[in-house]
C-alpha atoms as a PDB file:
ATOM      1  CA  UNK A   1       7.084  14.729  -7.621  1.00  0.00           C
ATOM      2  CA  UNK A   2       8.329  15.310  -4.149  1.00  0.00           C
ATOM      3  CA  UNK A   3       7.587  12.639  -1.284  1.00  0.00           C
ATOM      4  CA  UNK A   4       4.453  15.418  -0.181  1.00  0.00           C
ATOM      5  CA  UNK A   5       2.603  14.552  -2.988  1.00  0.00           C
ATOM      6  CA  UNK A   6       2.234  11.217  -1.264  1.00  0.00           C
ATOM      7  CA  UNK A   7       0.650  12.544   1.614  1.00  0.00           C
ATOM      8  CA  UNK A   8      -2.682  11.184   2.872  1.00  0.00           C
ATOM      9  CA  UNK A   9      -4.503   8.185   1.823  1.00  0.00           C
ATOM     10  CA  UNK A  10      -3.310   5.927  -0.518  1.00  0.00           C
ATOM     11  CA  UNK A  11      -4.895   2.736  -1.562  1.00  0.00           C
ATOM     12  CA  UNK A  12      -3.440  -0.861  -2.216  1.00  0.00           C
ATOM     13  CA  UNK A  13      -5.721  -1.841  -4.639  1.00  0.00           C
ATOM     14  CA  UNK A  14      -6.869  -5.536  -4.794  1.00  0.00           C
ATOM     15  CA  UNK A  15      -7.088  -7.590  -7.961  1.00  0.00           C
ATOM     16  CA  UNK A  16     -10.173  -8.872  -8.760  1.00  0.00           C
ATOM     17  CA  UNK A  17     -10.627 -12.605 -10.049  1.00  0.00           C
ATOM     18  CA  UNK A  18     -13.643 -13.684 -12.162  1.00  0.00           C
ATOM     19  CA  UNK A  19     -15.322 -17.036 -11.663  1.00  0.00           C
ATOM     20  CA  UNK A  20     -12.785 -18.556 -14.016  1.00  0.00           C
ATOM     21  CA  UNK A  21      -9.829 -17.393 -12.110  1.00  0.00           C
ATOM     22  CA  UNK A  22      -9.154 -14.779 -14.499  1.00  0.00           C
ATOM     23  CA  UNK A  23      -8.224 -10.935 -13.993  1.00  0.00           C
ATOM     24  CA  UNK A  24     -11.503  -8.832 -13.537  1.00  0.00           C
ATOM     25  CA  UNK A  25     -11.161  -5.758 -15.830  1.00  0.00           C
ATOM     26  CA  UNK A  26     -14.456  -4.485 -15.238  1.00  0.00           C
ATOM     27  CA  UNK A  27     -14.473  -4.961 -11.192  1.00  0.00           C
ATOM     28  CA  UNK A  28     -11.111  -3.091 -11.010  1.00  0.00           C
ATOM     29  CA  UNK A  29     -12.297  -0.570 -12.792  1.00  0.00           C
ATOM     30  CA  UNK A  30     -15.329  -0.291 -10.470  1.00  0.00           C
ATOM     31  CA  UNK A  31     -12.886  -0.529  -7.940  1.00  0.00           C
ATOM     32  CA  UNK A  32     -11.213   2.388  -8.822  1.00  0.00           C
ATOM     33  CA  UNK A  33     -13.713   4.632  -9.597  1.00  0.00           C
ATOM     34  CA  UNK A  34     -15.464   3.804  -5.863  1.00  0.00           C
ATOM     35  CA  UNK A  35     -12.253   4.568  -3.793  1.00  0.00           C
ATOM     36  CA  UNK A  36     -11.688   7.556  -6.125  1.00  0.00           C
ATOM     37  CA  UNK A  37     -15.046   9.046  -5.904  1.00  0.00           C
ATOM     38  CA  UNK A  38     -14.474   8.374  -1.582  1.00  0.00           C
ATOM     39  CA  UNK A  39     -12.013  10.377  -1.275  1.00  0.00           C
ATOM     40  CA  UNK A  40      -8.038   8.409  -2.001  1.00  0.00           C
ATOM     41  CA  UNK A  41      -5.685  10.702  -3.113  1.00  0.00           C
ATOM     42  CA  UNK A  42      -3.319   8.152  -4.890  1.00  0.00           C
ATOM     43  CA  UNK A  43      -3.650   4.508  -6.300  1.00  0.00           C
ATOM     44  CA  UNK A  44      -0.988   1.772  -5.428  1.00  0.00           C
ATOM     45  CA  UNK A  45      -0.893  -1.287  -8.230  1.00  0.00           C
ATOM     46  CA  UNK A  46       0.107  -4.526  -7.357  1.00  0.00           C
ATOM     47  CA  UNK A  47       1.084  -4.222  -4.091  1.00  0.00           C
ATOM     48  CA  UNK A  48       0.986  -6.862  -1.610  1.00  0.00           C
ATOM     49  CA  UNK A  49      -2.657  -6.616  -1.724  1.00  0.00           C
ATOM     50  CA  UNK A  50      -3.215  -7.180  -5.196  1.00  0.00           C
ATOM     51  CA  UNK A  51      -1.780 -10.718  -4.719  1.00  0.00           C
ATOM     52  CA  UNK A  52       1.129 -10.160  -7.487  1.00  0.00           C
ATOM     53  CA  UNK A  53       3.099 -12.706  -6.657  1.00  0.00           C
ATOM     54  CA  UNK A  54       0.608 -14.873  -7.906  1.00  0.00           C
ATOM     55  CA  UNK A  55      -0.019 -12.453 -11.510  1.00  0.00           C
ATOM     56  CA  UNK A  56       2.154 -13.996 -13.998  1.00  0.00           C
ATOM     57  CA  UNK A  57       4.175 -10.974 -16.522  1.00  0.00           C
ATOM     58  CA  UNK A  58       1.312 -10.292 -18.832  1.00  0.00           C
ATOM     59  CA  UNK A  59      -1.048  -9.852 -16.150  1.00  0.00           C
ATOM     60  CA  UNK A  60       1.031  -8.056 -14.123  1.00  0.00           C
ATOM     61  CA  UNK A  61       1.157  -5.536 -17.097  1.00  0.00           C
ATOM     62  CA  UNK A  62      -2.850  -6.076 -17.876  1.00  0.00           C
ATOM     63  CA  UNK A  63      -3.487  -4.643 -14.494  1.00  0.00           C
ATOM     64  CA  UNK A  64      -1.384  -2.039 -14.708  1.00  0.00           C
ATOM     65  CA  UNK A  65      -2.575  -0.764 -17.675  1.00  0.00           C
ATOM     66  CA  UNK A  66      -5.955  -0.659 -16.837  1.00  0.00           C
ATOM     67  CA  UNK A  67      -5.648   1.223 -13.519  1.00  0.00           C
ATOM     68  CA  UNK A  68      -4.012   3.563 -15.529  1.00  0.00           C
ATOM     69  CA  UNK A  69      -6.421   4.068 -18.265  1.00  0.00           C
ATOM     70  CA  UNK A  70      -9.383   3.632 -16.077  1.00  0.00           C
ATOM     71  CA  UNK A  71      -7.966   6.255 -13.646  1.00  0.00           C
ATOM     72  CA  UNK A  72      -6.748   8.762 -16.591  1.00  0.00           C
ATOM     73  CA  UNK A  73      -5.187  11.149 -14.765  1.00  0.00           C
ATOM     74  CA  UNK A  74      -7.633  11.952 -11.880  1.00  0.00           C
ATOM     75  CA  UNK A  75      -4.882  10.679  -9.094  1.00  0.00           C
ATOM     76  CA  UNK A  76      -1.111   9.721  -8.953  1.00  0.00           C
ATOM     77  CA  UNK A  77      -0.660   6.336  -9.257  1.00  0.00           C
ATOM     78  CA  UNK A  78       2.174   4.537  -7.238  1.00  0.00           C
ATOM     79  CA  UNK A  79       3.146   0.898  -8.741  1.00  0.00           C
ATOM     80  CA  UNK A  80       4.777  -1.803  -6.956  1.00  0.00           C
ATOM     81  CA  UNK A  81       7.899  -2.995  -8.568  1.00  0.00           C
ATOM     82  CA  UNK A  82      10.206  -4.666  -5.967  1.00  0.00           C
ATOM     83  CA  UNK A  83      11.985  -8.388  -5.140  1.00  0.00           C
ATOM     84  CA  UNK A  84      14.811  -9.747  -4.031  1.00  0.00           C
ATOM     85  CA  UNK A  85      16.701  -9.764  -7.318  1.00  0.00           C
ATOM     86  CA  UNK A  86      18.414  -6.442  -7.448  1.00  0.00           C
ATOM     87  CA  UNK A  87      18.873  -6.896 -11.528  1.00  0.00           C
ATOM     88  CA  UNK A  88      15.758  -8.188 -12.201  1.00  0.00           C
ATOM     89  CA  UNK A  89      13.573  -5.507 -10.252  1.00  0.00           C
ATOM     90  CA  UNK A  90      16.248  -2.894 -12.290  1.00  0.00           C
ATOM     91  CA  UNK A  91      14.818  -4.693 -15.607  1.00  0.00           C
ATOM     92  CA  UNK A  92      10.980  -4.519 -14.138  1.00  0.00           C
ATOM     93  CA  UNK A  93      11.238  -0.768 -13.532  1.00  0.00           C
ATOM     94  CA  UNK A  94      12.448   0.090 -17.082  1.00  0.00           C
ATOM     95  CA  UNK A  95      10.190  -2.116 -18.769  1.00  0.00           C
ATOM     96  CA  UNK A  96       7.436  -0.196 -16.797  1.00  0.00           C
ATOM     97  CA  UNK A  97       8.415   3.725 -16.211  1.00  0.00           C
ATOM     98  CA  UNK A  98       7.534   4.051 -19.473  1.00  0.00           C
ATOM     99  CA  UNK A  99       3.694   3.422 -18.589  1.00  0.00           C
ATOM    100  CA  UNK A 100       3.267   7.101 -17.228  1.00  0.00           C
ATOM    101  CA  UNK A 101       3.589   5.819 -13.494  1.00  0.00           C
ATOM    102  CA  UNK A 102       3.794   8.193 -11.052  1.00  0.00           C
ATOM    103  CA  UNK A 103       6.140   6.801  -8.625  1.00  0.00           C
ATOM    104  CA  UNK A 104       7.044   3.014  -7.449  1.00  0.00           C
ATOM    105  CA  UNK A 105       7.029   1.587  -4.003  1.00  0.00           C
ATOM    106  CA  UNK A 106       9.398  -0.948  -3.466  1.00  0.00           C
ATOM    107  CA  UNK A 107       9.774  -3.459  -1.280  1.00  0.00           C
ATOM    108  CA  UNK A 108      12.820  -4.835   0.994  1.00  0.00           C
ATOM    109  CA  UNK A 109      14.252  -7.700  -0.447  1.00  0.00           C
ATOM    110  CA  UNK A 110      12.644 -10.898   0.919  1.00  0.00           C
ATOM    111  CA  UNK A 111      14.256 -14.443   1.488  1.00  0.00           C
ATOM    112  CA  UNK A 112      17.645 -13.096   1.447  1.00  0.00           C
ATOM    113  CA  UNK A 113      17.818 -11.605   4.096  1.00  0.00           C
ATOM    114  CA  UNK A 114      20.330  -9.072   3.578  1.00  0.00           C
ATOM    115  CA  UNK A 115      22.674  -6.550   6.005  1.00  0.00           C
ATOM    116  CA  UNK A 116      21.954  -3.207   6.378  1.00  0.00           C
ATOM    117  CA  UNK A 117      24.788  -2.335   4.051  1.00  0.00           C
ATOM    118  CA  UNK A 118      23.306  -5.221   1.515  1.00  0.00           C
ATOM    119  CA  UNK A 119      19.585  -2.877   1.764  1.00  0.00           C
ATOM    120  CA  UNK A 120      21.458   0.484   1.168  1.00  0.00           C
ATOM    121  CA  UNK A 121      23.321  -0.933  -1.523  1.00  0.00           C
ATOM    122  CA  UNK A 122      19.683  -2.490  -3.019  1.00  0.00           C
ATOM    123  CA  UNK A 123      17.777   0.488  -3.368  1.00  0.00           C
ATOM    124  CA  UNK A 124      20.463   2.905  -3.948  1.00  0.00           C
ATOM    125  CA  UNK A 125      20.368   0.766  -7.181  1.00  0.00           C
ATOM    126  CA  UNK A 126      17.346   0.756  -7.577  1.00  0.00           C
ATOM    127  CA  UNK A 127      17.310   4.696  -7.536  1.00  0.00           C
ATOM    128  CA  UNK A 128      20.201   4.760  -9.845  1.00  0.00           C
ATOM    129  CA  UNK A 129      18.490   2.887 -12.315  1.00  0.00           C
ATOM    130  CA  UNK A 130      15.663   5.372 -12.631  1.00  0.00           C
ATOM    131  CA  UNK A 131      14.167   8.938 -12.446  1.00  0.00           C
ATOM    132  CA  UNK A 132      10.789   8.602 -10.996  1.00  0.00           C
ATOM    133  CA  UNK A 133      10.245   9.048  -6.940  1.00  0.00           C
ATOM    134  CA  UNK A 134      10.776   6.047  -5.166  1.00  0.00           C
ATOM    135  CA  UNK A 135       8.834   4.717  -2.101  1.00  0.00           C
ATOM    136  CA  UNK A 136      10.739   2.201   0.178  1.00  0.00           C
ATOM    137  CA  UNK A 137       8.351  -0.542   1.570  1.00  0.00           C
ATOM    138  CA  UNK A 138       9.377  -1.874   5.200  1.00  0.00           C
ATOM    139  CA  UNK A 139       7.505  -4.926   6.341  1.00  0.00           C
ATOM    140  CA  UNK A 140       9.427  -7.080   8.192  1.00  0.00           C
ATOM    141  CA  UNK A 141       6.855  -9.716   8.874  1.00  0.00           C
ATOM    142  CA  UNK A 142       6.572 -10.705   5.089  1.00  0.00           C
ATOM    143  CA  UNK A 143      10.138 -10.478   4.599  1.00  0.00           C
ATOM    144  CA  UNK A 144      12.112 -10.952   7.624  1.00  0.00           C
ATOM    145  CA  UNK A 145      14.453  -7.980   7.392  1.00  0.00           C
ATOM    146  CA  UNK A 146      14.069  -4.537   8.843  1.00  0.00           C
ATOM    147  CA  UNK A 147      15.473  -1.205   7.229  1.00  0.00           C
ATOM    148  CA  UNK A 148      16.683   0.137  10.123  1.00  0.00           C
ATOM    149  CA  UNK A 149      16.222   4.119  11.095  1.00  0.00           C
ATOM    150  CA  UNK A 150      19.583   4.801  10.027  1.00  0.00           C
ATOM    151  CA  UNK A 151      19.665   2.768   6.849  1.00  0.00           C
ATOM    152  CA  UNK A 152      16.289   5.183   5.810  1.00  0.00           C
ATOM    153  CA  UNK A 153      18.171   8.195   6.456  1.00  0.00           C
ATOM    154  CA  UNK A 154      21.456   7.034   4.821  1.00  0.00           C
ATOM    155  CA  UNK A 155      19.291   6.364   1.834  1.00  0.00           C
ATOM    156  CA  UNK A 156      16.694   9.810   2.109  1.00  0.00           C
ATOM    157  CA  UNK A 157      20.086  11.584   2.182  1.00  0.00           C
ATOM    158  CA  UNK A 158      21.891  10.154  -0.841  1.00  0.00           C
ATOM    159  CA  UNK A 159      19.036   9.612  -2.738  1.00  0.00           C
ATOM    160  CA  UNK A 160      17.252  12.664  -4.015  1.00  0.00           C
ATOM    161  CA  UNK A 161      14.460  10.238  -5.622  1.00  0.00           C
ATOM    162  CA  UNK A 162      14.000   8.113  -2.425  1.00  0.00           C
ATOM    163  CA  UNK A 163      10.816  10.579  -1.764  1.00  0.00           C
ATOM    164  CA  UNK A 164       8.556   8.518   1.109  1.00  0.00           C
ATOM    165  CA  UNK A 165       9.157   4.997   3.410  1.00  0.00           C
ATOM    166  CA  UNK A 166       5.824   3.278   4.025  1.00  0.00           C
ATOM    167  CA  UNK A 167       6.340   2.135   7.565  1.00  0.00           C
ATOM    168  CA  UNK A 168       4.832  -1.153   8.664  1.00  0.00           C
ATOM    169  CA  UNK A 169       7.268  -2.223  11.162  1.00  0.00           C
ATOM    170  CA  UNK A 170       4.650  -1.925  13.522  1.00  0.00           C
ATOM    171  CA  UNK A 171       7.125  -0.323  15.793  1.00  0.00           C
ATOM    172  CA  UNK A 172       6.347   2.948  16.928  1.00  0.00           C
ATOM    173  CA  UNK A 173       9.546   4.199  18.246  1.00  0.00           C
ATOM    174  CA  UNK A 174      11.509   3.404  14.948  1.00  0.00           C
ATOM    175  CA  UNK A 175       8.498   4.960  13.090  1.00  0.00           C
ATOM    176  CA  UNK A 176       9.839   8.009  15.495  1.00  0.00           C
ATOM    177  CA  UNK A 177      13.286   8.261  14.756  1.00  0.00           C
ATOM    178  CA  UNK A 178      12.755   8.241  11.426  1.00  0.00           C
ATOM    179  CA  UNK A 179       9.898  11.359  11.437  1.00  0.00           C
ATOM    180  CA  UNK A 180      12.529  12.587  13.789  1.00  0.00           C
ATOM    181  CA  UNK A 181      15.588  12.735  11.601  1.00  0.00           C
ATOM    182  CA  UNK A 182      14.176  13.061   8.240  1.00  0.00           C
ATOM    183  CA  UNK A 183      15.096  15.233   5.333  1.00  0.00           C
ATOM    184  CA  UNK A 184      12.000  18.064   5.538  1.00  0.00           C
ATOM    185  CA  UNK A 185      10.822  16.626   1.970  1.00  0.00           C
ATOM    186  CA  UNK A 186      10.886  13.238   2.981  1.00  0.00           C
ATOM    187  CA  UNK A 187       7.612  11.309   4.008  1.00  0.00           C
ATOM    188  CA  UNK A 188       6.707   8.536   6.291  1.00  0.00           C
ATOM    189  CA  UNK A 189       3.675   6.819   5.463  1.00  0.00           C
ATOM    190  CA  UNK A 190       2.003   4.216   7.276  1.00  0.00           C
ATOM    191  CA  UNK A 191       1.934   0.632   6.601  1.00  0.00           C
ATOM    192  CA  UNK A 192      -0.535  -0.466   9.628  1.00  0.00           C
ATOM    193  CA  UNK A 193      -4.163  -0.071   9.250  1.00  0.00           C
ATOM    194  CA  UNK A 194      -4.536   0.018  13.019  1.00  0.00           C
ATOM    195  CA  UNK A 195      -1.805   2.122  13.920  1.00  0.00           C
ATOM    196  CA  UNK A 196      -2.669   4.866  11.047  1.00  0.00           C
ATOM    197  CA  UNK A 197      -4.089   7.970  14.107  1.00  0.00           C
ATOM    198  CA  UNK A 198      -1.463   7.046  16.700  1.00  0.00           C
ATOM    199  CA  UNK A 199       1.595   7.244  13.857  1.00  0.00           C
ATOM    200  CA  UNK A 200      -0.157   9.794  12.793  1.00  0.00           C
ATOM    201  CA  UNK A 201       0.158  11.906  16.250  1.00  0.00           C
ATOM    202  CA  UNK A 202       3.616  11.024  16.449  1.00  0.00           C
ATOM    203  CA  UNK A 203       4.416  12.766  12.115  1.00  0.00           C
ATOM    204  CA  UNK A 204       3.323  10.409   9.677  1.00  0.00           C
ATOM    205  CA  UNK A 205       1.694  12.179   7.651  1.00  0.00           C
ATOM    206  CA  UNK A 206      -0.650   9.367   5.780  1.00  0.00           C
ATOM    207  CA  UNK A 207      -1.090   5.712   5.009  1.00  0.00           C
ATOM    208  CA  UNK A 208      -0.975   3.368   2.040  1.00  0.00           C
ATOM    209  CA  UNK A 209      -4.102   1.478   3.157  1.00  0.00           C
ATOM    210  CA  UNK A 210      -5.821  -2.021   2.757  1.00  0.00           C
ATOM    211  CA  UNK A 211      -8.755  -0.881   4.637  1.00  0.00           C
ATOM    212  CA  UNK A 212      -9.146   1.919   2.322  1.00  0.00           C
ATOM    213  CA  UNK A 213     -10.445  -0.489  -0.402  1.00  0.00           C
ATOM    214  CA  UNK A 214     -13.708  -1.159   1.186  1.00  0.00           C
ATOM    215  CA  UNK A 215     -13.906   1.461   3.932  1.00  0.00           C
ATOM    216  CA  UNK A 216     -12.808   4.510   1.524  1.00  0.00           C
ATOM    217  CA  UNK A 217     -15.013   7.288   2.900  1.00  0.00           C
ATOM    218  CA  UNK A 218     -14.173   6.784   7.146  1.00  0.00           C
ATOM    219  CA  UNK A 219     -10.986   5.821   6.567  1.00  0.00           C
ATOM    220  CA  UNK A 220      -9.322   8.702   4.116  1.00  0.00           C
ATOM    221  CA  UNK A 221     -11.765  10.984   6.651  1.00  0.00           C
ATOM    222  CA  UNK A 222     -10.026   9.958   9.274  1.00  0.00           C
ATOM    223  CA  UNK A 223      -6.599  10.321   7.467  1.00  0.00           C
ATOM    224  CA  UNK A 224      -8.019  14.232   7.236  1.00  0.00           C
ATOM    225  CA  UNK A 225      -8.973  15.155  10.390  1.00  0.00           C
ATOM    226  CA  UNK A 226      -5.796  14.387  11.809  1.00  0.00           C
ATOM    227  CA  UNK A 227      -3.611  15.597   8.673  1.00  0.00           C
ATOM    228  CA  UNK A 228      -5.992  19.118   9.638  1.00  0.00           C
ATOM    229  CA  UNK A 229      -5.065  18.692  13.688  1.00  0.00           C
ATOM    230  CA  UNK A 230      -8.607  17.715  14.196  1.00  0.00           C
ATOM    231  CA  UNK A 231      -8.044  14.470  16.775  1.00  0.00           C
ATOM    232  CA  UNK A 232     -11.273  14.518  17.656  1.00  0.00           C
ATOM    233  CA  UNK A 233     -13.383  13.482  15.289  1.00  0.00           C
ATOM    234  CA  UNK A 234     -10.104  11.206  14.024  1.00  0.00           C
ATOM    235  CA  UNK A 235     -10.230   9.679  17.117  1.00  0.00           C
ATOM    236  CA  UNK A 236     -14.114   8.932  16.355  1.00  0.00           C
ATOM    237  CA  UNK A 237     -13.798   7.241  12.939  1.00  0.00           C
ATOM    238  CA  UNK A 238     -10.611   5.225  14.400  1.00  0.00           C
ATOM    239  CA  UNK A 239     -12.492   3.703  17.103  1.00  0.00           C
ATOM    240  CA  UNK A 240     -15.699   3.288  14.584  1.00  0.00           C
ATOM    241  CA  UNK A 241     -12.936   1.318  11.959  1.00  0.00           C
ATOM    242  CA  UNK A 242     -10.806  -0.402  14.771  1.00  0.00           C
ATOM    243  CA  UNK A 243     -13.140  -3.325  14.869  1.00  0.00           C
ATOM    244  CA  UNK A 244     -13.395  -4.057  11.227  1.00  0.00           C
ATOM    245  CA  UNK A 245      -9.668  -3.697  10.643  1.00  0.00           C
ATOM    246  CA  UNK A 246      -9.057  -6.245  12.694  1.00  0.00           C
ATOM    247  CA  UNK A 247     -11.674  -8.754  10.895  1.00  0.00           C
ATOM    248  CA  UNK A 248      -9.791  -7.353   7.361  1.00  0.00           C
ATOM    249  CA  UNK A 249      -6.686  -8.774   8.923  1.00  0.00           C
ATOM    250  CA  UNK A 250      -8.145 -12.170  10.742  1.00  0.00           C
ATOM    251  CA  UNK A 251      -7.585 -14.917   7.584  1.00  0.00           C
ATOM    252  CA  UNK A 252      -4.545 -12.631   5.914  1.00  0.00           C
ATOM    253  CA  UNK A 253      -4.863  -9.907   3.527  1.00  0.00           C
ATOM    254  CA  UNK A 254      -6.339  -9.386   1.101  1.00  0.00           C
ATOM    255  CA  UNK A 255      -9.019 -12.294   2.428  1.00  0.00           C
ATOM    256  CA  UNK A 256     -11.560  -9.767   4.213  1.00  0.00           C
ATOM    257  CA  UNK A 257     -11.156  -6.833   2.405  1.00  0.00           C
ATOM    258  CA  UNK A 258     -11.992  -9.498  -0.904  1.00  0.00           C
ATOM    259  CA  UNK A 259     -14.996 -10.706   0.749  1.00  0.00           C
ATOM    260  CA  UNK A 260     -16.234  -6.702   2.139  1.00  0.00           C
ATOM    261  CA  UNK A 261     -15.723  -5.975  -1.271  1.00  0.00           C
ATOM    262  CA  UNK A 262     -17.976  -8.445  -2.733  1.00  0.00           C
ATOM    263  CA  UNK A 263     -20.921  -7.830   0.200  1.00  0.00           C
ATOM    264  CA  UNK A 264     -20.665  -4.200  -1.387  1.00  0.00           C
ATOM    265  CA  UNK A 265     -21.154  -5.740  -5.007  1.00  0.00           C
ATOM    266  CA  UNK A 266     -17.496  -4.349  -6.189  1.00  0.00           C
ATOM    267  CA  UNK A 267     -15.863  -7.967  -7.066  1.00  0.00           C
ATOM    268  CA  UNK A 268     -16.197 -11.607  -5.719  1.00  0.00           C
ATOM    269  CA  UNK A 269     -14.721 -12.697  -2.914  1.00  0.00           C
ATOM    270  CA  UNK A 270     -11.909 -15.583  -4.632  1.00  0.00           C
ATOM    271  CA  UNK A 271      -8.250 -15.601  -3.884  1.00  0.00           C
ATOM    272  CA  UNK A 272      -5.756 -17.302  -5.883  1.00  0.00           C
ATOM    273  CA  UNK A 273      -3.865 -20.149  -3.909  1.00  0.00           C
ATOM    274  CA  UNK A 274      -1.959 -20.220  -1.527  1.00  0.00           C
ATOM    275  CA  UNK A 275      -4.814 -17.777  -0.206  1.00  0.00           C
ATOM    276  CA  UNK A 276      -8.208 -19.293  -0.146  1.00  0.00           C
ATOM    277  CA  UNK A 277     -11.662 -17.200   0.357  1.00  0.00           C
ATOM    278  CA  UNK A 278     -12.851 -15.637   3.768  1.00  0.00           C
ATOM    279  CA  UNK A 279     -14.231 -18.736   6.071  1.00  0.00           C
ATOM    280  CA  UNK A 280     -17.917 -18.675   7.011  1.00  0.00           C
ATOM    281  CA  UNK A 281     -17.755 -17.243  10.492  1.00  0.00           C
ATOM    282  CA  UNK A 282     -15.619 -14.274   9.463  1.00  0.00           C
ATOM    283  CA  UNK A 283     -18.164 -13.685   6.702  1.00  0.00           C
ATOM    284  CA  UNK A 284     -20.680 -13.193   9.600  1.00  0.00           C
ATOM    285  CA  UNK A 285     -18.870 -11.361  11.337  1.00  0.00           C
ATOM    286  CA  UNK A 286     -18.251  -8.793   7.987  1.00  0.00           C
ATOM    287  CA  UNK A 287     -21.888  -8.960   7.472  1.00  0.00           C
ATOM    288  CA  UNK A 288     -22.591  -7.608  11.127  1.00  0.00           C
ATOM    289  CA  UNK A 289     -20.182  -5.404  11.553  1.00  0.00           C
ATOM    290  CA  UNK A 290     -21.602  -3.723   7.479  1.00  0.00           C
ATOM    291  CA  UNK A 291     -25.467  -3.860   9.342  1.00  0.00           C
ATOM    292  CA  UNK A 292     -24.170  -2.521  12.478  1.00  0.00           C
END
């Protein structure tokens, strides 16, 4: 796969929790048949979203293996499989290629907070180690360092499997260079619910989305029109989404996209700690902004 198959919407899947605190088979599986059926073109497992730093091994595997099964085929499906632990996510990613994945999106090593020669060096391992497409994963705010523009292209050019960056800098003119420079094959993807139609104008050409979860139909519509030129009625859906985005976001993510999720019967609303469920006032607020 090149990085254009990851054009589009993609989804970061949640994990559901059952009222023991236990993974929900039969709510993801719900899950991903809803967001499938609305129009996703690719799953992402245990993202950021899916709250896998708080999965333990097995369960990290138990999810995995049921997105896959569950989705049999119908879309690619992009796993998560990054740390700050260059030999240990090496070990992750052959312990899991073997699961029929489609691609993995990896994130920049967290804590450490390494140079710009110490993040080449990271995924160009990473890379090394394996022959599936690789999508890097800049979010500074979770991890406090930034691939830089130059440190993407360094690694889109020496790295024929380092397909796709999902961009959530939240910094439009770096999100520029990079659609700017690029290899022709190589895609930037959002990583900013909010930002998704303006990036969009500027090149990206799609989004790995929370939102996408619970607003599946609007949101990969609105991913569409503007992937078709059609900023109209993108425009339209943006403003119509804008509002409940920024409820999605108002406790931390996954909170409000958990509790949407359970007002449209998918899964309950429960978060394993450090995260705890949506407060009552933003569950009002979900619950007018759904009648509205």
């Amino acid at each position: 796969m090149t990085g254009k198959n990851f054009r589009g919407t993609g989804v970061a899947l949640v994990t559901p929790f059952d009222q023991q605190g236990q993974v929900d088979i039969d709510a993801l599986k719900k899950l991903v048949d809803k967001v499938i059926a609305e129009g996703v073109n690719y799953l992402v497992a245990l993202g950021t979203t899916a709250e896998t730093p708080t999965l333990d091994a097995q369960e990290t595997e138990t999810v995995l293996d049921a997105i896959l099964a569950h989705n049999g085929g119908r879309v690619p499906v992009v796993c998560g499989i990054g740390g700050n632990h260059t030999a240990e996510v090496i070990a992750r990613i052959q312990k899991f290629q073997s699961k029929k994945i489609d691609a993995i999106l990896s994130v920049a090593p967290y804590y450490n907070k390494p140079t710009q020669e110490g993040l080449f060096q990271h995924f160009k391992s990473i890379a090394d180690s394996t022959t599936l497409p690789v999508i890097l994963y800049n979010v500074p705010g979770r991890t406090s360092s930034n691939i830089l523009p130059s440190t993407v292209l360094r690694l889109a050019e020496s790295c024929s499997n380092i397909v796709a960056i999902k961009e959530a800098s939240g910094n439009l003119l770096q999100n520029m260079e990079i659609v700017r420079s690029k290899p022709a094959d190589f895609v930037v993807l959002s990583g900013d619910d909010a930002l998704v139609l303006p990036q969009m104008a500027a090149g990206i050409e799609g989004v790995i989305s929370v939102a996408a979860n619970c607003f599946t139909h609007d949101f990969s519509q609105m991913v569409n029109f503007a992937l078709n030129g059609d900023y109209e009625n993108a425009r339209a859906l943006h403003y119509r989404l804008l509002p409940a985005i920024d409820l999605l976001f108002e406790e931390g993510n996954p909170v409000g996209v958990k509790m949407v999720l359970h007002l449209q019967n998918i899964c309950r609303p429960d978060l394993r700690l450090p995260l705890v469920k949506a407060s009552e006032s933003l569950t009002e607020k979900l619950k007018a902004y759904l009648a509205s």
